[in-house]
Protein backbone atom coordinates (compact mmCIF):
# COMPACT_ATOMS: atom_id res chain seq x y z
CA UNK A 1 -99.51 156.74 30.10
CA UNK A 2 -99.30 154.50 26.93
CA UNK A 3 -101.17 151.23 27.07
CA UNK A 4 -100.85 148.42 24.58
CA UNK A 5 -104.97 148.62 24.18
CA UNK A 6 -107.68 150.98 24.79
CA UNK A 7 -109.47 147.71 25.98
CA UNK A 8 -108.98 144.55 26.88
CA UNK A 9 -112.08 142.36 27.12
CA UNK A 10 -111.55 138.82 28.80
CA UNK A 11 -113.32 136.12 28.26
CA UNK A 12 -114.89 135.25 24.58
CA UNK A 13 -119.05 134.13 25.62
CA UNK A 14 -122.47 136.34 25.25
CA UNK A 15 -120.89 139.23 26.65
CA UNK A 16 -117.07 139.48 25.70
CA UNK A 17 -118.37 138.96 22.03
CA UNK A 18 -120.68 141.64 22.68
CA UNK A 19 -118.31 144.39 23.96
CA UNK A 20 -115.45 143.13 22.15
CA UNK A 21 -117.80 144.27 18.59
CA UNK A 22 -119.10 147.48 20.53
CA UNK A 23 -115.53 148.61 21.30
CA UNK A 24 -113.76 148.11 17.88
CA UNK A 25 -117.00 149.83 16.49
CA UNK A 26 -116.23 152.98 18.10
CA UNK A 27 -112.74 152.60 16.99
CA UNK A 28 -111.16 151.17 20.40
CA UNK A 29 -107.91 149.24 20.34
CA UNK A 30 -109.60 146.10 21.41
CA UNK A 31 -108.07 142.90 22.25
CA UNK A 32 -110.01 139.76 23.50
CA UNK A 33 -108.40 136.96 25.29
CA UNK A 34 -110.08 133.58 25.94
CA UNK A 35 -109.12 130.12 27.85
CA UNK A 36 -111.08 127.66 25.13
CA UNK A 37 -113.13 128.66 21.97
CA UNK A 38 -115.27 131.77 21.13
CA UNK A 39 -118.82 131.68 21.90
CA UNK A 40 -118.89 130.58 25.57
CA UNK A 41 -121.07 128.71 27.39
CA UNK A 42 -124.26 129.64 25.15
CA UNK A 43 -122.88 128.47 22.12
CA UNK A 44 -120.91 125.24 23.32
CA UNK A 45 -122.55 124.00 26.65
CA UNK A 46 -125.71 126.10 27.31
CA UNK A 47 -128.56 127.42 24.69
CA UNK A 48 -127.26 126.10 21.82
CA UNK A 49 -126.98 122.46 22.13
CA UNK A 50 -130.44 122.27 25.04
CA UNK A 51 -132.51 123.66 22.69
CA UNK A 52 -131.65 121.61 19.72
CA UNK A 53 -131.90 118.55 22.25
CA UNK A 54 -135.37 119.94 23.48
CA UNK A 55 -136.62 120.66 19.42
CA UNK A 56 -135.37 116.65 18.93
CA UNK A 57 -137.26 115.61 22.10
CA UNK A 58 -140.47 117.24 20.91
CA UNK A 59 -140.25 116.11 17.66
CA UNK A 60 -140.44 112.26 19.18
CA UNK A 61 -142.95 113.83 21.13
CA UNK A 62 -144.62 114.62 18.32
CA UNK A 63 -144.19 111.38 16.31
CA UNK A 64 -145.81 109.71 19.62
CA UNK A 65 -148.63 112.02 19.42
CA UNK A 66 -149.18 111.50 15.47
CA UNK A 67 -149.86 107.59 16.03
CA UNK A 68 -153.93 109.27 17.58
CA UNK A 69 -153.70 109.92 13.71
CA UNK A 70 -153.36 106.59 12.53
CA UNK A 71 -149.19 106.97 12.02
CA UNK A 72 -146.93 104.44 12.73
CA UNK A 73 -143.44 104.62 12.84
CA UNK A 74 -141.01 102.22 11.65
CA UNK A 75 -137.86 103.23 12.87
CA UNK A 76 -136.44 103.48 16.73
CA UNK A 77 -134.77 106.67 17.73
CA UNK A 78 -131.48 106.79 16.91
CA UNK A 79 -130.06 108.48 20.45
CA UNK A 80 -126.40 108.74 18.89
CA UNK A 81 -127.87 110.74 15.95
CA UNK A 82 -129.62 112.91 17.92
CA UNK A 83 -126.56 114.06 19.82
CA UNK A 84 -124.51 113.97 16.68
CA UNK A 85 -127.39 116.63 15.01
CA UNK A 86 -126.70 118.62 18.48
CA UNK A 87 -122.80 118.88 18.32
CA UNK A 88 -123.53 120.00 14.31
CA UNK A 89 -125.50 122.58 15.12
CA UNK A 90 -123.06 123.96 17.54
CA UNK A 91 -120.80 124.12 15.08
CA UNK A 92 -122.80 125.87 12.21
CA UNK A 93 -123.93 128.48 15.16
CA UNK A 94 -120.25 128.77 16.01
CA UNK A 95 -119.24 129.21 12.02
CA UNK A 96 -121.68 131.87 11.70
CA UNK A 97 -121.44 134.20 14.89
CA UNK A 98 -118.64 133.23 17.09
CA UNK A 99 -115.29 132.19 14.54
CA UNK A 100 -112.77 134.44 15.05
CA UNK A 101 -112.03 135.73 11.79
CA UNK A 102 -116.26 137.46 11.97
CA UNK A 103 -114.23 139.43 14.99
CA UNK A 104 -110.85 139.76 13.73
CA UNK A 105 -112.60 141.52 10.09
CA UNK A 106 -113.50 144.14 12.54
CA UNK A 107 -110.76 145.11 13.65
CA UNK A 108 -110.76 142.53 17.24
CA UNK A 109 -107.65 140.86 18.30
CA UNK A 110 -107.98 137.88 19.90
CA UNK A 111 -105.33 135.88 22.30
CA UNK A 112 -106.14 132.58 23.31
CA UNK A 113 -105.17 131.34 26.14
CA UNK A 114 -105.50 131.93 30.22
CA UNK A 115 -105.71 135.91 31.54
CA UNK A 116 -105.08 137.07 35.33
CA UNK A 117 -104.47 140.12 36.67
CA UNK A 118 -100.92 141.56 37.58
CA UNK A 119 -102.11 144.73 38.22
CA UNK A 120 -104.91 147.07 37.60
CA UNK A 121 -104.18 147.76 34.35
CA UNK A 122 -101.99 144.61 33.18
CA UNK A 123 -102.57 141.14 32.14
CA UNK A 124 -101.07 138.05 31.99
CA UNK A 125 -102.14 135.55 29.31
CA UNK A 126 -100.76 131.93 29.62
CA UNK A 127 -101.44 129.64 27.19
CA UNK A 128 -101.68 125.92 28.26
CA UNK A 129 -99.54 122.84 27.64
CA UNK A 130 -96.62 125.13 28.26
CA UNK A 131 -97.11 128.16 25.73
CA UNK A 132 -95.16 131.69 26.12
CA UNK A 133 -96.55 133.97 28.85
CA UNK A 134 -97.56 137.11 27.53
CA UNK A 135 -98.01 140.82 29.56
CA UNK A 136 -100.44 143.21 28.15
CA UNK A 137 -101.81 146.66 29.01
CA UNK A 138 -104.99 148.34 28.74
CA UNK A 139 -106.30 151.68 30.02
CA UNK A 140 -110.41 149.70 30.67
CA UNK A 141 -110.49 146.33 30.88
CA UNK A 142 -114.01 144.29 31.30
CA UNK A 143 -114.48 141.11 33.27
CA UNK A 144 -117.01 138.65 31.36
CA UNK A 145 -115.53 134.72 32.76
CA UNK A 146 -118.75 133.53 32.99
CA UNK A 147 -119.56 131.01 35.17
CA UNK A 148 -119.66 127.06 35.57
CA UNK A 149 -121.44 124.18 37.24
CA UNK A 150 -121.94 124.35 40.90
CA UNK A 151 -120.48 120.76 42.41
CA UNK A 152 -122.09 120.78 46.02
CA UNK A 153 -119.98 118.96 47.99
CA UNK A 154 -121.81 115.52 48.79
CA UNK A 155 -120.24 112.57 49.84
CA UNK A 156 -118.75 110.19 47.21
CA UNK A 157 -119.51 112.39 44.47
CA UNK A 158 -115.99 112.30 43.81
CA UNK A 159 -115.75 108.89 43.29
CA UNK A 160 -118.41 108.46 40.94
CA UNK A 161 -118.92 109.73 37.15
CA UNK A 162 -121.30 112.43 37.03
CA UNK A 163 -122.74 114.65 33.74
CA UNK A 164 -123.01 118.55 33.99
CA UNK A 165 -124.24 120.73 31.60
CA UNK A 166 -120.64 120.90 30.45
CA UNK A 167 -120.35 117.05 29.25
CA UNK A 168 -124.01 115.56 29.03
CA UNK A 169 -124.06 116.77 25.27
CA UNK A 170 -121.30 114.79 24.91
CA UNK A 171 -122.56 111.36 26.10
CA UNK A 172 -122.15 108.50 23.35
CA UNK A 173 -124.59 106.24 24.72
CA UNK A 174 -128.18 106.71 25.82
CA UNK A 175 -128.66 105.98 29.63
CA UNK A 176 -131.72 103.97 30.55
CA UNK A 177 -132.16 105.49 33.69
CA UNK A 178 -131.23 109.49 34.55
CA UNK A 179 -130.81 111.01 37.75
CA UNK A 180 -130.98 114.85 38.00
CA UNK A 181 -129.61 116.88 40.68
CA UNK A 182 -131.43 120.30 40.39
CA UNK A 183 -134.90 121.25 39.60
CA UNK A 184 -133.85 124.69 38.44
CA UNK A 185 -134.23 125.03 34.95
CA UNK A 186 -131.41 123.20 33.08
CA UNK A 187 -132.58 120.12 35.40
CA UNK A 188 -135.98 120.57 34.55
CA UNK A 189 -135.33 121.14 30.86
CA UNK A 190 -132.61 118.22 30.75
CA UNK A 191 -135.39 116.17 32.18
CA UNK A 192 -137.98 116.46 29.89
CA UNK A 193 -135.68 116.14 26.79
CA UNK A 194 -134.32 113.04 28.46
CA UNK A 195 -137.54 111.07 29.25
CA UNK A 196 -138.88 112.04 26.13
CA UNK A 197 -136.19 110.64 24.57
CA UNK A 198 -136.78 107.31 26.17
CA UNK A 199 -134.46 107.40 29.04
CA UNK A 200 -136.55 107.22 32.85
CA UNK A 201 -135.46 110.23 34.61
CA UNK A 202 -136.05 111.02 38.24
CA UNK A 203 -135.30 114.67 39.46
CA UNK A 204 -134.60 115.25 43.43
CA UNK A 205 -134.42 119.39 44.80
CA UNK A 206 -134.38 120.56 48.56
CA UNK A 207 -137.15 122.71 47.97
CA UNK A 208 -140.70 121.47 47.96
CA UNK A 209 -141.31 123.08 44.08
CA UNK A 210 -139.57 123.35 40.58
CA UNK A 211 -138.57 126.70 39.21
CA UNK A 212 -137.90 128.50 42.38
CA UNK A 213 -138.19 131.99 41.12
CA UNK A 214 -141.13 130.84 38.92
CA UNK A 215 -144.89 131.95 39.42
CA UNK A 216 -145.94 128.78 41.96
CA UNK A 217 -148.97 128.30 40.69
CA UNK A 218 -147.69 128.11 36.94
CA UNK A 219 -144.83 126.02 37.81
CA UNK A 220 -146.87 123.52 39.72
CA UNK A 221 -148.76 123.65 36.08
CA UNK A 222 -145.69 122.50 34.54
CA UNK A 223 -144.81 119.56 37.02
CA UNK A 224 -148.32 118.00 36.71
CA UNK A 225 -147.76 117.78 33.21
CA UNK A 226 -144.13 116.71 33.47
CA UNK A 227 -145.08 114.24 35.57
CA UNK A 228 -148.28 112.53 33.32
CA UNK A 229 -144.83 112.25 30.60
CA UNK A 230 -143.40 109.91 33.41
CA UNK A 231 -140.36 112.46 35.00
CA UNK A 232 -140.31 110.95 38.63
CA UNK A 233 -139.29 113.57 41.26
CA UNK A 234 -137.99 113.79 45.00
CA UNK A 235 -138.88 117.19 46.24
CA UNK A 236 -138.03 118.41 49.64
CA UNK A 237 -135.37 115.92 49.47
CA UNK A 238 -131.34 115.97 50.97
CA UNK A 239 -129.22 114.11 49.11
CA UNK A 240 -127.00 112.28 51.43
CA UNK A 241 -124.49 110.55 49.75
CA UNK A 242 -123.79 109.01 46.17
CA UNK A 243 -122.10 105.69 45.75
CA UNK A 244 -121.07 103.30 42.77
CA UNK A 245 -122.09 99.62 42.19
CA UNK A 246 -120.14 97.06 40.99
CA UNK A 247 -121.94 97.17 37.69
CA UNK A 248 -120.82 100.81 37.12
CA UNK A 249 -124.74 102.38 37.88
CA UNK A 250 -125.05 105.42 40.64
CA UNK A 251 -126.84 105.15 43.84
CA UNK A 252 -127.88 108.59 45.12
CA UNK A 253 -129.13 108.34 49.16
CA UNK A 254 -131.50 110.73 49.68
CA UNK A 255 -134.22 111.49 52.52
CA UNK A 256 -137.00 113.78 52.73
CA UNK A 257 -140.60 113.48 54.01
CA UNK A 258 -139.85 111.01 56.29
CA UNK A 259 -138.43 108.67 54.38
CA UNK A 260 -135.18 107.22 52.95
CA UNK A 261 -134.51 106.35 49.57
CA UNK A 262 -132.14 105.18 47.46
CA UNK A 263 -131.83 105.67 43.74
CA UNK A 264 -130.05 104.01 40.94
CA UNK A 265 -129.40 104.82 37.83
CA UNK A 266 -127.08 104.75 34.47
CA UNK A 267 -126.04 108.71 35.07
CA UNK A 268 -126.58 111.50 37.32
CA UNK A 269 -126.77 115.17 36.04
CA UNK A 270 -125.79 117.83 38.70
CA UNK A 271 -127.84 120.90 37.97
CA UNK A 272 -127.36 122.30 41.19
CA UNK A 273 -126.57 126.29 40.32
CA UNK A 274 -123.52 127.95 39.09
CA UNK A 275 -120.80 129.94 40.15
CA UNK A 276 -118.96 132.68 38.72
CA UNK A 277 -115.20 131.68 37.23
CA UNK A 278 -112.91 134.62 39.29
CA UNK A 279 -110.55 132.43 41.39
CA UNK A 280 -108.15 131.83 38.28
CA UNK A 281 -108.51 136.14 37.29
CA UNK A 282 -106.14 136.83 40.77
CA UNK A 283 -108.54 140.05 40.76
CA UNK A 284 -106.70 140.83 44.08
CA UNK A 285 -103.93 142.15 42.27
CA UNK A 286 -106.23 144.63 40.84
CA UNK A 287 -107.78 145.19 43.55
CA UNK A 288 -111.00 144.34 42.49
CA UNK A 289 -113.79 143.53 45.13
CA UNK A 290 -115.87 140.26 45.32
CA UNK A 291 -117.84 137.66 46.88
CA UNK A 292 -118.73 134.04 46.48
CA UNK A 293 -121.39 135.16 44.14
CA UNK A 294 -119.03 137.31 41.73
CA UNK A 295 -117.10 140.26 40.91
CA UNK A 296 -119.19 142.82 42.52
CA UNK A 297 -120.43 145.76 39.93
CA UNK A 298 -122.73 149.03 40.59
CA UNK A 299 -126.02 149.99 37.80
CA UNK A 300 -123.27 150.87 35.58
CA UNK A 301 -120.84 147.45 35.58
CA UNK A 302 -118.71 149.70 37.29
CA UNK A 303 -116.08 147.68 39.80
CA UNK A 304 -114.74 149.50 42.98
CA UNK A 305 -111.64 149.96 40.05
CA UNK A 306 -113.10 152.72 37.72
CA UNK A 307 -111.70 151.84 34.89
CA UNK A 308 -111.93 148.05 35.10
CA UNK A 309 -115.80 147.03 34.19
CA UNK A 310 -117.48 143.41 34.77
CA UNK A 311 -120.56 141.58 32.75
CA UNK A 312 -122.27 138.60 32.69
CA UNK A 313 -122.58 135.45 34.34
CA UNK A 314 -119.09 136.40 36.34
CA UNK A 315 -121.05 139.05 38.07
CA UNK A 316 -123.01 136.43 39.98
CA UNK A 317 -126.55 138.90 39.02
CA UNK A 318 -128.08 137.24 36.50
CA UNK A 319 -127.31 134.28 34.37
CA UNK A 320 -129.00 134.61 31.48
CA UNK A 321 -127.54 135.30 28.03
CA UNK A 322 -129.74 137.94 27.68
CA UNK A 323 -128.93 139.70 30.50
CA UNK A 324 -125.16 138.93 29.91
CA UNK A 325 -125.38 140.87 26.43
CA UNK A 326 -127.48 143.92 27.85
CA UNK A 327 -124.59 144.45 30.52
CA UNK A 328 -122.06 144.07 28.26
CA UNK A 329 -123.80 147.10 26.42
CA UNK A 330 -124.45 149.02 29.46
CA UNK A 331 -120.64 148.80 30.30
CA UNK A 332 -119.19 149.18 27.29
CA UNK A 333 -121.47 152.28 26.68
CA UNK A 334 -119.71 153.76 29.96
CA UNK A 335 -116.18 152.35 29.49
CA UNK A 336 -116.57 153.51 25.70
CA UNK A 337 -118.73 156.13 25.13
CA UNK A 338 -119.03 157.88 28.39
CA UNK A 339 -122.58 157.64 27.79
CA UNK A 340 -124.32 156.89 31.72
CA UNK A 341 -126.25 153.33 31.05
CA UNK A 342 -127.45 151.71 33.72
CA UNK A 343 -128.93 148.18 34.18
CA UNK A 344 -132.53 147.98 32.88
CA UNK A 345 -133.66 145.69 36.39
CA UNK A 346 -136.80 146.44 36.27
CA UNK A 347 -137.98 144.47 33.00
CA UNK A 348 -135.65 141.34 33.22
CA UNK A 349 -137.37 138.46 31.28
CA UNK A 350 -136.53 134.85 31.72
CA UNK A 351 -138.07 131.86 30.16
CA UNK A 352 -137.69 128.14 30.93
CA UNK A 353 -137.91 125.76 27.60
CA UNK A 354 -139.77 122.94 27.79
CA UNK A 355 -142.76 121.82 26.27
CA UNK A 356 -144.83 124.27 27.27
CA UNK A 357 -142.56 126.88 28.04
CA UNK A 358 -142.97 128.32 31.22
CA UNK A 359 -141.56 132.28 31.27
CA UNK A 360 -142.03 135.34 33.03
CA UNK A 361 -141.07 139.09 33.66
CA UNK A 362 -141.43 141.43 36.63
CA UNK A 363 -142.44 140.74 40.03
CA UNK A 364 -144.09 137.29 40.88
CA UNK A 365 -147.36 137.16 42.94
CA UNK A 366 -145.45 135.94 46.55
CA UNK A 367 -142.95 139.20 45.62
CA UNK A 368 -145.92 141.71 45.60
CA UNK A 369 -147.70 140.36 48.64
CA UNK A 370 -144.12 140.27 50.47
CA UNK A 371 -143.59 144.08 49.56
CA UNK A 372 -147.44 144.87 50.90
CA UNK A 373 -148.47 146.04 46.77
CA UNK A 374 -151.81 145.91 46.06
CA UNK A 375 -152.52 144.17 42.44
CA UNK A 376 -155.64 142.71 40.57
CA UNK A 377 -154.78 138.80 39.25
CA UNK A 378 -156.05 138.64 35.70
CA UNK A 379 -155.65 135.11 33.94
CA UNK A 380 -156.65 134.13 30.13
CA UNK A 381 -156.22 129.80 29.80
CA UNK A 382 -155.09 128.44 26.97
CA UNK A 383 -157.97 126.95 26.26
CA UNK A 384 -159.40 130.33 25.23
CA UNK A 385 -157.31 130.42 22.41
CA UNK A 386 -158.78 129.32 19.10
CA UNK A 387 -154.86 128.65 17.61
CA UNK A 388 -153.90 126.65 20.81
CA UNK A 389 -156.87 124.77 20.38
CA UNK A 390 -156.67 123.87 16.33
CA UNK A 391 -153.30 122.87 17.20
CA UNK A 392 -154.25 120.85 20.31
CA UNK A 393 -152.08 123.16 22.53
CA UNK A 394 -154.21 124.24 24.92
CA UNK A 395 -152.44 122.85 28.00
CA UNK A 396 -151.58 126.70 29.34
CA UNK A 397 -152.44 129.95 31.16
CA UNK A 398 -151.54 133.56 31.22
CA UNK A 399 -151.25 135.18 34.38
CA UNK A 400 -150.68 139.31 34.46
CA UNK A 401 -149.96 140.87 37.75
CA UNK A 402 -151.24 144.98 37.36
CA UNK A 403 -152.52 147.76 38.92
CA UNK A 404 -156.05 147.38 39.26
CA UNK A 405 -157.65 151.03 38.55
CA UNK A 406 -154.79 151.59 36.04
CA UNK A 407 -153.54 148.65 34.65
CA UNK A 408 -150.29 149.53 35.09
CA UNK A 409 -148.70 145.90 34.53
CA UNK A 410 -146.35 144.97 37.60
CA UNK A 411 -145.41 141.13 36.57
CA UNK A 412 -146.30 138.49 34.16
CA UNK A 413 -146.49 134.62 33.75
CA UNK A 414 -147.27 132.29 30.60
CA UNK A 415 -147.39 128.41 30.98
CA UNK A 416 -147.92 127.64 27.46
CA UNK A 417 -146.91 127.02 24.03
CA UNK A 418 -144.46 129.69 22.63
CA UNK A 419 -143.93 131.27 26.16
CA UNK A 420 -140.44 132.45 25.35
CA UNK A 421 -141.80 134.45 22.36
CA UNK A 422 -145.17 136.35 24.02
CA UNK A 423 -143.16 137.17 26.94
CA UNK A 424 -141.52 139.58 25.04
CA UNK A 425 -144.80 141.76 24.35
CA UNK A 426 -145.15 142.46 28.07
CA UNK A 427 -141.85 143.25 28.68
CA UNK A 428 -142.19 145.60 25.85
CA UNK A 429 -145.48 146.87 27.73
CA UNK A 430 -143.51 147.53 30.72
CA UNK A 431 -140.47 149.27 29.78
CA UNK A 432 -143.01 151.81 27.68
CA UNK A 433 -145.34 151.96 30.34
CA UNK A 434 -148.33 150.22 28.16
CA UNK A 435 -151.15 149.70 30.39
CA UNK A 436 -153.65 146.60 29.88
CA UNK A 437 -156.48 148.69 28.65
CA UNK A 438 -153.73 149.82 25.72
CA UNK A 439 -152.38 146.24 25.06
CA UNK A 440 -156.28 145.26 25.40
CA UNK A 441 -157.19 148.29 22.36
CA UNK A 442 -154.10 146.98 19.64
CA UNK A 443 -155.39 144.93 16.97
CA UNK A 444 -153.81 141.56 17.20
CA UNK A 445 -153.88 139.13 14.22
CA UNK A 446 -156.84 136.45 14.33
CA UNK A 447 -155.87 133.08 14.77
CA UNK A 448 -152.56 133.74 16.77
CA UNK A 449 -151.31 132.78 19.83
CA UNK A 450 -150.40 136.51 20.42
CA UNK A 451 -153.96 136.98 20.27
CA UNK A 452 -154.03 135.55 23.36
CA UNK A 453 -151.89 138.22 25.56
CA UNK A 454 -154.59 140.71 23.88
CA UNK A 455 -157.62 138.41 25.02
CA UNK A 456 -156.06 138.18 28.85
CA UNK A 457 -155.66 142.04 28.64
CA UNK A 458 -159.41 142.39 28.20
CA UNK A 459 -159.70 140.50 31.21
CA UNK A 460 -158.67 144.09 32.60
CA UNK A 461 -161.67 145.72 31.17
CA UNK A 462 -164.17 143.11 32.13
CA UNK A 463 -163.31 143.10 36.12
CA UNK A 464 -163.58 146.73 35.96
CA UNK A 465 -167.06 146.93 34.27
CA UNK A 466 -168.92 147.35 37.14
CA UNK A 467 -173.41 146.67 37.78
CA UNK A 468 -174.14 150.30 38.35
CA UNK A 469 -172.57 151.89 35.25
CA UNK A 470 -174.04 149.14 33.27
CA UNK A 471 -177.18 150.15 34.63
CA UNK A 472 -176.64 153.89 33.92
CA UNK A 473 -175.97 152.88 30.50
CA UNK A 474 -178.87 150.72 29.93
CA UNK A 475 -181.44 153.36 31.34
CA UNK A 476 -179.80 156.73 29.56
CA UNK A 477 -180.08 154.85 26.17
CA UNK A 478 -183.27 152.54 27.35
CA UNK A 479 -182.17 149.07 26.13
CA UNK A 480 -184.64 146.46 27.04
CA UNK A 481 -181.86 143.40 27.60
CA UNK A 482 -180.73 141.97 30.76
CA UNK A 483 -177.43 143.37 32.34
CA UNK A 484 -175.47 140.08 33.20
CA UNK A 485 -174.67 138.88 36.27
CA UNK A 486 -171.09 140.66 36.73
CA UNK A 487 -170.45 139.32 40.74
CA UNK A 488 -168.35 136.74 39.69
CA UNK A 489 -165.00 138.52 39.52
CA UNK A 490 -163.07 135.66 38.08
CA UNK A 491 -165.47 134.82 35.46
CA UNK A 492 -163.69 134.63 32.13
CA UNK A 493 -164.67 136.30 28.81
């Protein structure tokens, strides 16, 4: 049969960008069809614009922590500037990797406008405010929607103004007061950039922590200090209802440990999760199977539909733009190439960006001791390490989860500055199977804060130096010192 494409990739975010490249690369027909502008979530609502408000949060931050120094500045924060310099940067990001003439010089075509399925191997694209409809064919298609806020469905929330991560970079005016639905990590990130930027925000989660899938004991690290910066949370708390005043603020009723509370403020953020966008694809004419998580896909990003693929956020497995561009590789490689990819599960990293980061990889401590794994806990602080310390960083800890004869690492956790970055050396370590006695033997440069994922490596070699063999050592070669006392297993060198 003759199809208008070889593929059809819809949706234009981490991972339609990402096949879309892949398949004209390999000389595919490929078209790409997107709803609103190239780049996705990431780009417009997501990465992009949180970091730059996080870096602009830490640098008042910073200027706070310069005045110890004898600095004194003049001028007030400027709040519209500092959303102005966010919107900018979203735009020079956008110029440089997602406009459409970078995809359309390779060879891409692009349709804008809305896709759904008529059948497995056709699509409808309608383009809004009453455009043309448009049929196309394709013998692969991939699914990569995305996702969007989650709005759980509390009482009055539709009668009151609320911010997602969709139109908080957006705001004109600086809100004195900030409540925050969600203590997963857009809430918590939101929050700090908020506060530090002078607005009073108060967080409120169900669950009695921050960071579900965090480490607990790192996470708790992170609320302490989120917490001495004045963030004011409600944990194990059930939002009841949210109402308006006559002044315009938002009340948010909410109860948990016993009591019940109410909450005002100039804005509420719902961070409350996100959901996969399928309901608009009508994947039921395809065929395609899913669930109120996502499109369901095998290893491969394989749907029940061979020749249709999914990736991404819409997949409801991970939603992380990482993880969106590695499965857009992994299907593309299949749809493409015939090459068998599968998923890489195993060494998933994620990091949460505040100041300190707080990231991770592998299994978590509660995970092990759930699946009955025996593991050796090995921790290096922050305060160990001579760059965190010059720079007055040392609020921190690195936490490896590993194998305790071999080393084999099975998880790791870093609370500290530059998180995000070292995470990446362990995940490294695991995909290659790098034990901690090998990431303990590579030279590391001297004064780094890499230096420290070599330092809590040789925590590996200290618990396993054990009294006897130091004894056997000291008599073969007759030293006269003392052999320390080596009981104390969490002892620290």
């Amino acid at each position: 049969m003759s199809y208008d494409y070889d593929l059809i990739v819809i949706g234009g975010g981490a991972a339609g960008l990402t096949a879309s490249g892949m398949g004209a690369n390999f000389g595919a027909k490929t078209l790409m069809i997107e709803a609103d502008r190239l780049g996705g979530d990431c780009t417009w609502t997501g990465c992009i614009p949180s970091k730059t408000l996080l870096h602009a949060a830490d640098l008042a931050a910073g200027i706070k922590k310069a005045e110890a120094f004898g600095h004194r500045s003049q001028t007030p924060l400027n709040f519209n500037s500092v959303l102005e310099h966010v919107r900018k940067v979203r735009e020079e990001v956008y110029e440089e990797a997602d406009d459409p003439e970078i995809y359309y010089e390779m060879g891409v075509d692009i349709e804008f406008g809305r896709a759904s399925f008529v059948d497995d191997h056709t699509i409808t694209i309608e383009v809004e405010n009453g455009g043309a409809r448009k049929e196309v064919t394709a013998r692969m298609i991939l699914i990569a929607t995305g996702s969007k806020a989650i709005i759980p469905p509390i009482q009055g929330l539709a009668e009151v103004e609320y911010l997602t991560n969709e139109s908080i970079f957006e705001l004109k005016e600086q809100p004195e007061r900030l409540t925050i639905i969600g203590a997963g990590p857009i809430g918590i990130e939101m929050a700090q950039a908020f506060q530090r930027l002078g607005t009073q925000v108060t967080v409120i989660d169900m669950e009695d922590r921050i960071l579900l899938n965090d480490d607990e004991e790192l996470s708790g690290m992170l609320l302490n200090r989120l917490q001495k910066e004045g963030v004011e949370f409600r944990l194990s708390a059930r939002v009841n209802e949210v109402s308006k005043t006559g002044d315009g603020s938002v009340q948010v009723h909410a109860e948990g440990n016993g009591e019940t509370v109410v909450l005002e403020s100039d804005a509420l953020l719902i961070a409350a999760g996100r959901n996969a966008n399928v309901e608009s694809l009508k994947v039921e004419n395809a065929g395609i199977e899913y669930t109120e998580k996502g499109i369901t896909v095998n290893d491969r990003c394989k749907t029940n539909v061979r020749h249709i693929y999914a990736a991404g956020d819409v997949t409801g497995r991970y939603q992380l733009t990482h993880m969106s561009e590695h499965m857009a590789k992994v299907a593309a490689s299949n749809a493409i190439l015939k090459v068998p990819m599968k998923i890489d599960k195993a060494h998933v990293p994620w990091s949460t960006y505040t100041d300190p980061e707080l990231a991770g990889i592998g299994s978590t401590e509660k995970e092990l001791k759930e699946q009955g794994v025996s593991f050796e806990t090995y921790r290096f602080p922050y305060a160990k390490v001579d760059r965190a310390i010059t720079e007055g960083e040392t609020d921190g800890m690195i936490k490896i989860l590993a194998k305790a004869w071999s080393g084999k690492i099975l998880g790791a956790t870093i609370y500290g500055k530059q998180a995000g970055d070292l995470i990446s050396e362990y995940a490294l370590a695991m995909k290659h199977g790098i034990s901690l006695r090998q990431l303990a033997d590579t030279i590391h440069p001297y004064p780094t804060y890499g230096l420290g994922v070599r330092r809590a490596a040789d925590q590996w070699y200290i618990k396993n130096q054990s009294e006897w063999m130091s004894k056997v050592v000291k008599t073969a070669f007759r030293y006269q010192g003392e052999i320390p006392d080596l009981s104390d297993k969490d002892r620290i060198v």
